[in-house]
PDB file of N, CA and C in Angstrom:
ATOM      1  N   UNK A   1     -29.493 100.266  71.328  1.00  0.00           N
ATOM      2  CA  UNK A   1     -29.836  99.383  70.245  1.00  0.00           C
ATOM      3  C   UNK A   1     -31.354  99.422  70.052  1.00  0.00           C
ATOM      4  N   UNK A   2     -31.614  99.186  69.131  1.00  0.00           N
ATOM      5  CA  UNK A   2     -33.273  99.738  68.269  1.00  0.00           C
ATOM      6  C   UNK A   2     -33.638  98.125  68.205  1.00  0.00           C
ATOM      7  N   UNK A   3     -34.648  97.558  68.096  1.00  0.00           N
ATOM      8  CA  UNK A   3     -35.699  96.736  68.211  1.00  0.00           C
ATOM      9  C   UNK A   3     -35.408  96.129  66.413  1.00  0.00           C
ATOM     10  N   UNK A   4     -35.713  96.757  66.031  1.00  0.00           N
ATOM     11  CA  UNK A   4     -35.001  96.283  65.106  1.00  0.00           C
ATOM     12  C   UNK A   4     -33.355  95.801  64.468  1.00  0.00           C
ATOM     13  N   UNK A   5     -32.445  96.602  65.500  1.00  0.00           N
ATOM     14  CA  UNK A   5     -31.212  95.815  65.403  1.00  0.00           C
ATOM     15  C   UNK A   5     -31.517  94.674  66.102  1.00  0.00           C
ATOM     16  N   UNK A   6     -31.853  94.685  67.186  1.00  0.00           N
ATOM     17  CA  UNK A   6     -31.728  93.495  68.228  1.00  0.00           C
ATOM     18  C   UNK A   6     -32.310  92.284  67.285  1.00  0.00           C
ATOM     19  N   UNK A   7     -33.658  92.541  66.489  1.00  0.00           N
ATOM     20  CA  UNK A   7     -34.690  91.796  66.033  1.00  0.00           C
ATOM     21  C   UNK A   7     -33.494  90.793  64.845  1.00  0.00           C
ATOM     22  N   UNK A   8     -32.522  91.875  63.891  1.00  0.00           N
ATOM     23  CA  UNK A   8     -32.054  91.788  62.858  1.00  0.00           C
ATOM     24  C   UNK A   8     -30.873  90.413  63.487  1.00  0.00           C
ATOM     25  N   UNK A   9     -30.088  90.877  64.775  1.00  0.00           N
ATOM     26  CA  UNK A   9     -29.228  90.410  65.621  1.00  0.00           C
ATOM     27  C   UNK A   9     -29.650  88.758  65.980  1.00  0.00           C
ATOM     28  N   UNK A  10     -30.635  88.611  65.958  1.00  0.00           N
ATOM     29  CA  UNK A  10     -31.097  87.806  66.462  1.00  0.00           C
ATOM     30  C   UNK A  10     -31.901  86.570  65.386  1.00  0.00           C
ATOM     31  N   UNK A  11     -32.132  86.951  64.351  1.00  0.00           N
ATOM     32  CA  UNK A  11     -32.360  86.181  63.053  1.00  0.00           C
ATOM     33  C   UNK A  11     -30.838  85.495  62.858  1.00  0.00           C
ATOM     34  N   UNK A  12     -29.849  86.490  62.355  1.00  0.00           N
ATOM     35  CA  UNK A  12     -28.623  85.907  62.147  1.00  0.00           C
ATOM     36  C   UNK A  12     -28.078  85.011  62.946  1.00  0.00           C
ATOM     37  N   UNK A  13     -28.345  84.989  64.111  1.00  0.00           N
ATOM     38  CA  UNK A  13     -27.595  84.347  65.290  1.00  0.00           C
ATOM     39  C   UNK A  13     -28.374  82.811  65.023  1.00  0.00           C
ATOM     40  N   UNK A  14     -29.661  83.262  64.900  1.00  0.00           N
ATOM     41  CA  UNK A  14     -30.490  81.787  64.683  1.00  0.00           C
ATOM     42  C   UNK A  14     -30.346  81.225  63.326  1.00  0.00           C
ATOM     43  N   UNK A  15     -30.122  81.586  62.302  1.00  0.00           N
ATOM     44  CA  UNK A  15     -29.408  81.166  60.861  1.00  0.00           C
ATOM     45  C   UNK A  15     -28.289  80.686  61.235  1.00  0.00           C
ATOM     46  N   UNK A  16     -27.251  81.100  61.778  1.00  0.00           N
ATOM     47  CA  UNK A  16     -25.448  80.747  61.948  1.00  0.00           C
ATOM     48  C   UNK A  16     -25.836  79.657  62.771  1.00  0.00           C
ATOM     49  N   UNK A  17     -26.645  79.527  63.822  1.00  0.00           N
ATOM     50  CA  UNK A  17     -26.784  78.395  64.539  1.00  0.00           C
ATOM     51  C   UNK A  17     -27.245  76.733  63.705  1.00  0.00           C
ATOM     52  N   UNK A  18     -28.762  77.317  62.519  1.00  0.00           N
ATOM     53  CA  UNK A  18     -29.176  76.640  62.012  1.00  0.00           C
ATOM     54  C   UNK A  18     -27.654  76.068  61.025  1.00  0.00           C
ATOM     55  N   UNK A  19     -26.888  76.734  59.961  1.00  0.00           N
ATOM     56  CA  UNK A  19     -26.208  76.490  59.333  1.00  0.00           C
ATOM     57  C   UNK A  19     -24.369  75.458  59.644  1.00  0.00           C
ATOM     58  N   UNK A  20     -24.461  75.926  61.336  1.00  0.00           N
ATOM     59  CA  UNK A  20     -23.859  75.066  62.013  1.00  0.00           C
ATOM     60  C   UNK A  20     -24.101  73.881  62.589  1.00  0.00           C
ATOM     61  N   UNK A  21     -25.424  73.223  62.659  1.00  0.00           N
ATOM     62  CA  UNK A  21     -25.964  72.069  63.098  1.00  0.00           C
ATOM     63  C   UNK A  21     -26.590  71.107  61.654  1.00  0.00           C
ATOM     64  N   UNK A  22     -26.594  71.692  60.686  1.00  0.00           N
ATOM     65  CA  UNK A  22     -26.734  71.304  59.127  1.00  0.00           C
ATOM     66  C   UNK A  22     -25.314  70.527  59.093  1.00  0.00           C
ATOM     67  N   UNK A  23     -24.311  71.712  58.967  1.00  0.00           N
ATOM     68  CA  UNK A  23     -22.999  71.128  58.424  1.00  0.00           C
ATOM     69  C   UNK A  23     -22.642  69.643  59.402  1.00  0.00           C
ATOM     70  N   UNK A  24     -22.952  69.813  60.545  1.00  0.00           N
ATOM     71  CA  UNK A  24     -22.312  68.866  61.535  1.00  0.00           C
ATOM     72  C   UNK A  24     -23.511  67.728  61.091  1.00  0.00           C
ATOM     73  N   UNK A  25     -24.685  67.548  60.625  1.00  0.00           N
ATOM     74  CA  UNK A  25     -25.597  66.278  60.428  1.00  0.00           C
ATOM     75  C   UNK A  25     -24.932  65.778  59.046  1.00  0.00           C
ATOM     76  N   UNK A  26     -24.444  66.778  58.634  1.00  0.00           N
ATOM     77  CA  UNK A  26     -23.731  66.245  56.803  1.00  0.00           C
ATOM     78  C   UNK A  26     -22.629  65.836  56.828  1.00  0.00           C
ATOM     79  N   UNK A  27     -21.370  65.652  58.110  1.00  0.00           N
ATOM     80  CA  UNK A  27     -20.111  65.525  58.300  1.00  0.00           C
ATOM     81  C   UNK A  27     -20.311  63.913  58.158  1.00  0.00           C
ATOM     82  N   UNK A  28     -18.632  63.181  57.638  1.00  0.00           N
ATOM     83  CA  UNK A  28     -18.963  61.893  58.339  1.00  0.00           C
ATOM     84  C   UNK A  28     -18.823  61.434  59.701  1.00  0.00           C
ATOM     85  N   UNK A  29     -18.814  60.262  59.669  1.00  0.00           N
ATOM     86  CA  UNK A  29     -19.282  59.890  60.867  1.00  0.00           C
ATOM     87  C   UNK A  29     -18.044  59.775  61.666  1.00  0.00           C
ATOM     88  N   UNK A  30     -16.692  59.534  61.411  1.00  0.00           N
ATOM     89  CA  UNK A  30     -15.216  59.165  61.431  1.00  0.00           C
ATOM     90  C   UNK A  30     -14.599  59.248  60.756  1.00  0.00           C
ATOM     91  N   UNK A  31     -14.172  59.425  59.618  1.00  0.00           N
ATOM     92  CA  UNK A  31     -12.949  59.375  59.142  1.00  0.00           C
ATOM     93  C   UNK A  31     -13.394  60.456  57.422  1.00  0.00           C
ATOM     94  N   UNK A  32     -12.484  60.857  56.636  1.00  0.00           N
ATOM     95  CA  UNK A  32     -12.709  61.592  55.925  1.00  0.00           C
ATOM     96  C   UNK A  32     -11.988  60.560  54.612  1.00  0.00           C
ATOM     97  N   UNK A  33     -11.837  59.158  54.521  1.00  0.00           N
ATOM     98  CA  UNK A  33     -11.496  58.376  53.833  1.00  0.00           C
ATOM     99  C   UNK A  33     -12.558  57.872  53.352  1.00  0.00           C
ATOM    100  N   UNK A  34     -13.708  57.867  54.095  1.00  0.00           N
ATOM    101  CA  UNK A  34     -14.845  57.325  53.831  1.00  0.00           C
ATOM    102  C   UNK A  34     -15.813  57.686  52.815  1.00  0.00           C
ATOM    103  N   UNK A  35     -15.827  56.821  51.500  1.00  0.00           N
ATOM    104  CA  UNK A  35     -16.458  56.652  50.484  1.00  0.00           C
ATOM    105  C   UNK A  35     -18.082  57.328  50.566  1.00  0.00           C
ATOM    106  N   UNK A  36     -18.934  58.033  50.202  1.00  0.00           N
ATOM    107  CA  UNK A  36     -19.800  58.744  50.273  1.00  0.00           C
ATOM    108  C   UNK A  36     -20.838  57.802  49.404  1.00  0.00           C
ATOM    109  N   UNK A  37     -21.902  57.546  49.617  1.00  0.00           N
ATOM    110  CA  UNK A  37     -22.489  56.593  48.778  1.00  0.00           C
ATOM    111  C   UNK A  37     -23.638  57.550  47.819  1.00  0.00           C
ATOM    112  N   UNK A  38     -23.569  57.439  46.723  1.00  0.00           N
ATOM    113  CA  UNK A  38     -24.631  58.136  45.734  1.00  0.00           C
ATOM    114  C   UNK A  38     -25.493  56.700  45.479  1.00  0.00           C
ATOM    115  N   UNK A  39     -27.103  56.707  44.726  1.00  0.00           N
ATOM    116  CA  UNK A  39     -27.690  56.046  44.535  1.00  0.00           C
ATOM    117  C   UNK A  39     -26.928  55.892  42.891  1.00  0.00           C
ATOM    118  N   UNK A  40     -27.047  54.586  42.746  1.00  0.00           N
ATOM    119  CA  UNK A  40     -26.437  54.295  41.274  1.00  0.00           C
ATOM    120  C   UNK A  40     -24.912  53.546  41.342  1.00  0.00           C
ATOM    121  N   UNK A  41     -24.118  53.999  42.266  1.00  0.00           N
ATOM    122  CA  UNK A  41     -22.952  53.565  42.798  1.00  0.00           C
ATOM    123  C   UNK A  41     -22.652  51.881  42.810  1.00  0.00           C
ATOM    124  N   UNK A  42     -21.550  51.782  41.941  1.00  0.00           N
ATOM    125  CA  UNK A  42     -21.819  50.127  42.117  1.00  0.00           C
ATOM    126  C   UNK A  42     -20.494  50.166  43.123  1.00  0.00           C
ATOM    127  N   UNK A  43     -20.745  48.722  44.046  1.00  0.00           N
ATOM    128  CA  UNK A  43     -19.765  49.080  45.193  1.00  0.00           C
ATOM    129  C   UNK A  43     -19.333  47.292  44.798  1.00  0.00           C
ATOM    130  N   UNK A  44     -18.386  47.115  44.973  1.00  0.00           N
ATOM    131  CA  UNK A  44     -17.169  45.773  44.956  1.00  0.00           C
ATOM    132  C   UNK A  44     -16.942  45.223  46.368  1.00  0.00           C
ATOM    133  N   UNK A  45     -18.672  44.627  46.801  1.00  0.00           N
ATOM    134  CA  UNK A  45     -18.294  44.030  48.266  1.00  0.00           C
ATOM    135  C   UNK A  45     -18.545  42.628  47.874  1.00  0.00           C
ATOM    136  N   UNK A  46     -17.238  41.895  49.111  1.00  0.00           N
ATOM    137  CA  UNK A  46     -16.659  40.339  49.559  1.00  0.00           C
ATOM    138  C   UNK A  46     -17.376  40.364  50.357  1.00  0.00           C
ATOM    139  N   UNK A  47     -17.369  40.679  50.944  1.00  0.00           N
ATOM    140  CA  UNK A  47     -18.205  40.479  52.841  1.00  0.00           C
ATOM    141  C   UNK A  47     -17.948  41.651  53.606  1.00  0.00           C
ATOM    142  N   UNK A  48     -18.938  41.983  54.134  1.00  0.00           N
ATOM    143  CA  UNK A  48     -19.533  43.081  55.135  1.00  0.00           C
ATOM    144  C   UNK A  48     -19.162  42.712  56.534  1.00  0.00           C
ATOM    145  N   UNK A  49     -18.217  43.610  56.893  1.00  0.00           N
ATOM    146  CA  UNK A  49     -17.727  43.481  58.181  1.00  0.00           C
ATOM    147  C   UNK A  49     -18.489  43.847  59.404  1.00  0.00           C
ATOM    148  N   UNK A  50     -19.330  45.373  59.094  1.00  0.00           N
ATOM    149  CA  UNK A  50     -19.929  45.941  60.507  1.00  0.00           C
ATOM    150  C   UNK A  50     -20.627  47.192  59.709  1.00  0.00           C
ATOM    151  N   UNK A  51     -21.701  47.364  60.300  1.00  0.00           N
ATOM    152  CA  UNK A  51     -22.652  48.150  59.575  1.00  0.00           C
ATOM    153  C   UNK A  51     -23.566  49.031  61.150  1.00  0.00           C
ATOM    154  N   UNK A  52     -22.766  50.366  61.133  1.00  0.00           N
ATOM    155  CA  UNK A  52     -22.854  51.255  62.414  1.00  0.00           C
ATOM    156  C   UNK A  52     -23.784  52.086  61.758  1.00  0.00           C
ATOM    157  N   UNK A  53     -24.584  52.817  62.927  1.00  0.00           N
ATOM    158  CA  UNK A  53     -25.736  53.798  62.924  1.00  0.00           C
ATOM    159  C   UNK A  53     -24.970  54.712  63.529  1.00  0.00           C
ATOM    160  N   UNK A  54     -25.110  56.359  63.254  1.00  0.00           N
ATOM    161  CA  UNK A  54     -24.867  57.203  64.307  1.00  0.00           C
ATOM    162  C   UNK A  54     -25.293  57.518  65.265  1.00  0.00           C
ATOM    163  N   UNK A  55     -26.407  57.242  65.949  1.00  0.00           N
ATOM    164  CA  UNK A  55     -27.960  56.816  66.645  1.00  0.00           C
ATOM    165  C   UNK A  55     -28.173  55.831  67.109  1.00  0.00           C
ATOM    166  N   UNK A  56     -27.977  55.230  68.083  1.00  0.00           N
ATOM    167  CA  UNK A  56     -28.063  53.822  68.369  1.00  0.00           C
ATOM    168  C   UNK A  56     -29.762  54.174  68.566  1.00  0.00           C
ATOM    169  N   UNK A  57     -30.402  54.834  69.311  1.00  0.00           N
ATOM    170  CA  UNK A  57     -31.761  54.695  69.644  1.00  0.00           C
ATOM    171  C   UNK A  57     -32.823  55.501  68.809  1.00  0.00           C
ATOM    172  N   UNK A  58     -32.565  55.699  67.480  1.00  0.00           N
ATOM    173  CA  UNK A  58     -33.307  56.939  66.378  1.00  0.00           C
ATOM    174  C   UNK A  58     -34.455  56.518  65.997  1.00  0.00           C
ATOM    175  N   UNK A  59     -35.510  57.317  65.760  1.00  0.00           N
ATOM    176  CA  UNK A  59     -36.428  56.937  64.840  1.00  0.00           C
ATOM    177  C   UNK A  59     -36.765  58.098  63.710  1.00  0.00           C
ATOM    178  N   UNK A  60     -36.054  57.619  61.913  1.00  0.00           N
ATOM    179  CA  UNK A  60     -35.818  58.850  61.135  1.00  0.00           C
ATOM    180  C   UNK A  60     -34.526  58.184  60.387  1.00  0.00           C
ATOM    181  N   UNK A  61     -33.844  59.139  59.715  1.00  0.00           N
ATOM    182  CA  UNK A  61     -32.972  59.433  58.886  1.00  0.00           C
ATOM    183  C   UNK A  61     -31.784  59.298  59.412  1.00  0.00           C
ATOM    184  N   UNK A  62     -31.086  58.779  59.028  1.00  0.00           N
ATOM    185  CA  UNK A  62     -29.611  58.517  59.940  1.00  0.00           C
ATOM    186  C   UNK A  62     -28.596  58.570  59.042  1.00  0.00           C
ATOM    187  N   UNK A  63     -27.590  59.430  59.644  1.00  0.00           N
ATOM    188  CA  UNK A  63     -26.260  58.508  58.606  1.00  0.00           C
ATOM    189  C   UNK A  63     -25.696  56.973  59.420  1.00  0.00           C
ATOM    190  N   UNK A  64     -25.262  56.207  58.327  1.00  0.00           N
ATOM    191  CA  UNK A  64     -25.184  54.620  58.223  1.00  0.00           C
ATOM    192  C   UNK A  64     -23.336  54.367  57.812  1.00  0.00           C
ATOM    193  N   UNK A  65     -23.125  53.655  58.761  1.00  0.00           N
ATOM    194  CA  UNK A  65     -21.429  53.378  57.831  1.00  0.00           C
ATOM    195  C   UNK A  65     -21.488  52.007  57.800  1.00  0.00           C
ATOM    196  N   UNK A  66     -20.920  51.303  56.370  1.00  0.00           N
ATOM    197  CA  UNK A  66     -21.210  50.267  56.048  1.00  0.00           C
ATOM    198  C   UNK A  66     -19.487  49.749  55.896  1.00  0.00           C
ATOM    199  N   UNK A  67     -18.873  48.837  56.716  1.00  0.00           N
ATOM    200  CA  UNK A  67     -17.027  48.345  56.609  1.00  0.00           C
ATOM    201  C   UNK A  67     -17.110  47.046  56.281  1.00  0.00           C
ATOM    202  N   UNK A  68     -16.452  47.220  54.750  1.00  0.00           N
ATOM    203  CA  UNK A  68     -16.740  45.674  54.403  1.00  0.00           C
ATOM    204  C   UNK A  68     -15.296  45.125  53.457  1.00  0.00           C
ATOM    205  N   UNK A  69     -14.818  43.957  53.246  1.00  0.00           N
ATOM    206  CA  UNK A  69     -13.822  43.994  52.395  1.00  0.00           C
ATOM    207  C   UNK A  69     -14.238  43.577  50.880  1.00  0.00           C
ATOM    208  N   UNK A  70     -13.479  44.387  49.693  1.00  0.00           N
ATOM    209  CA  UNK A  70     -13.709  44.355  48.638  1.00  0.00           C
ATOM    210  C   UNK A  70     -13.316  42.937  48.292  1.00  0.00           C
ATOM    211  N   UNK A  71     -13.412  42.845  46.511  1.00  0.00           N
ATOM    212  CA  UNK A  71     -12.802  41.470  45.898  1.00  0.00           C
ATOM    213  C   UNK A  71     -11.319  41.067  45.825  1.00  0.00           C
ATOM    214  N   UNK A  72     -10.582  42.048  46.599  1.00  0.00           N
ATOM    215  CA  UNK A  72      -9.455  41.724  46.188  1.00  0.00           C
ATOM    216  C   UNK A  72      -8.826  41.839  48.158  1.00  0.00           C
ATOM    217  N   UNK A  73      -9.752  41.687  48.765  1.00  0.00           N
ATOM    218  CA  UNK A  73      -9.527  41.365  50.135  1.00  0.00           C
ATOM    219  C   UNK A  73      -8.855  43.266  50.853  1.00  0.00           C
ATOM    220  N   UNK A  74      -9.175  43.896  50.417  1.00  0.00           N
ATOM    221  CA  UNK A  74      -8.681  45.461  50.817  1.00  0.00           C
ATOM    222  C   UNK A  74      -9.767  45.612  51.698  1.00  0.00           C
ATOM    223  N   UNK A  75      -9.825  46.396  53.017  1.00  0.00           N
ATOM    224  CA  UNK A  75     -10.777  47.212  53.901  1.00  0.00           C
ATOM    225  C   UNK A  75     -11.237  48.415  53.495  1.00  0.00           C
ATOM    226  N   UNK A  76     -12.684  48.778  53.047  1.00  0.00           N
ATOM    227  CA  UNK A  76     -13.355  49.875  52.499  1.00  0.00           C
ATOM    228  C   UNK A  76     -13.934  50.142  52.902  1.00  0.00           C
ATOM    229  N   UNK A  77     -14.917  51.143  53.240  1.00  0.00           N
ATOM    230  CA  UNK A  77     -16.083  51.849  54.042  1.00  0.00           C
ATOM    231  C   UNK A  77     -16.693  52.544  53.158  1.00  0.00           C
ATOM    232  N   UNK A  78     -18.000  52.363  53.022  1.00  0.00           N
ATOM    233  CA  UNK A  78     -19.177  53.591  52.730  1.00  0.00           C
ATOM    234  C   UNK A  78     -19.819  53.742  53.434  1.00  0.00           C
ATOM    235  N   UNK A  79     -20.242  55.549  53.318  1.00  0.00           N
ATOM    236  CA  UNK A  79     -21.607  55.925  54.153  1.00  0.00           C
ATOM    237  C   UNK A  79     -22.640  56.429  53.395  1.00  0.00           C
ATOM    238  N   UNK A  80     -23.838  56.169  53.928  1.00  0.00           N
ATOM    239  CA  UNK A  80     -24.822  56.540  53.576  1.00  0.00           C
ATOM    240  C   UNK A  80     -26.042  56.664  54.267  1.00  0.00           C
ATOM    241  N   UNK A  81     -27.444  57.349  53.826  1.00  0.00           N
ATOM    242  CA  UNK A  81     -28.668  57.699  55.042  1.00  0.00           C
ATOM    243  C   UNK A  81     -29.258  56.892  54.374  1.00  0.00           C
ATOM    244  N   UNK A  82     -29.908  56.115  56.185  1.00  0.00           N
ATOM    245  CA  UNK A  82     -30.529  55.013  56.462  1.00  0.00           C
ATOM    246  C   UNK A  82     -31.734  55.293  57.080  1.00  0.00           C
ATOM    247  N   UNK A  83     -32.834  54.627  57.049  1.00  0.00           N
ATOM    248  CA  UNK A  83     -33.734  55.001  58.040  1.00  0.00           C
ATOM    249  C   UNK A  83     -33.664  54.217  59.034  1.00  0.00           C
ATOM    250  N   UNK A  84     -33.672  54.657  60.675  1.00  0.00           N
ATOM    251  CA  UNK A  84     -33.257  53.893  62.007  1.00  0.00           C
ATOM    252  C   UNK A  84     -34.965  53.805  62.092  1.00  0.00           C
ATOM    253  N   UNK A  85     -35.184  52.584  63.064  1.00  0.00           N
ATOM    254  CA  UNK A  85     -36.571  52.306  63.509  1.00  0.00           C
ATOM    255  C   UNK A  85     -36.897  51.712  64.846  1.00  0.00           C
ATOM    256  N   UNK A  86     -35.074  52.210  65.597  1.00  0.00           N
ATOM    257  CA  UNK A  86     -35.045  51.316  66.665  1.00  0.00           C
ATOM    258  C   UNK A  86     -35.257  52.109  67.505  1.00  0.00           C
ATOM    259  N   UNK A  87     -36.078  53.868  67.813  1.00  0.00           N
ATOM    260  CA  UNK A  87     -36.233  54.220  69.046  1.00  0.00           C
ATOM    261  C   UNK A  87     -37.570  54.658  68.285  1.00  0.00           C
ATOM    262  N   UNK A  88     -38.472  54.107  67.588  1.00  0.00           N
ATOM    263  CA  UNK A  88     -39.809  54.268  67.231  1.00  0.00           C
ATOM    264  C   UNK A  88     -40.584  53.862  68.112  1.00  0.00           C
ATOM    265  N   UNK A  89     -40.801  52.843  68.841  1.00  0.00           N
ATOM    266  CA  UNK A  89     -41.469  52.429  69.271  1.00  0.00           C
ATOM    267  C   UNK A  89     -41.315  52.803  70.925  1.00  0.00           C
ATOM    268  N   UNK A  90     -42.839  53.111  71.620  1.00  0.00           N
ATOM    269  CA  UNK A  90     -42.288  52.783  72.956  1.00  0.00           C
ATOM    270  C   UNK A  90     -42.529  51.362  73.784  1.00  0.00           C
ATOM    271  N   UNK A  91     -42.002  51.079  74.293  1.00  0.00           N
ATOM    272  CA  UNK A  91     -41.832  49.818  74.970  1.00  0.00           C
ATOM    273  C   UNK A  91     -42.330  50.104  76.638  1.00  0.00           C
TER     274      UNK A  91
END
């Protein structure tokens, strides 16, 4: 193998890697029922049940799942990116 296959071998491997750790930060967080939140989105919340980070200790960009029941008392979920600020600091 030539220096340049290896070189060529070795870009790709680090792209397929990059393009596999992309897809998995863009997945949701649990369930594939879960409402995707766009900015503009009007959402039909009663009360907010529980509002999870994927990150308990992040400081940055997070995906956010928000479980709350609508007006007509149904269980709904959206997700969306949040900024975490709870492993910013050191203590």
């Amino acid at each position: 193998m030539t220096i340049k296959n290896l070189a060529s071998a070795a870009l790709f491997a680090v792209l397929g890697l990059g393009a596999v750790a992309a897809q998995a930060s863009s997945t949701s967080m649990n369930d594939a029922s879960v409402m995707q939140y766009r900015y503009g989105d009007h959402l039909d919340i009663q009360k907010v049940l529980s509002v999870k980070n994927d990150q308990h200790h992040a400081c940055g960009v997070v995906n956010t799942r928000m479980d709350y029941l609508d007006s007509q008392g149904k269980p709904q979920s959206v997700e969306y990116r949040s900024y975490a600020t709870s492993g910013c600091h050191d203590n």
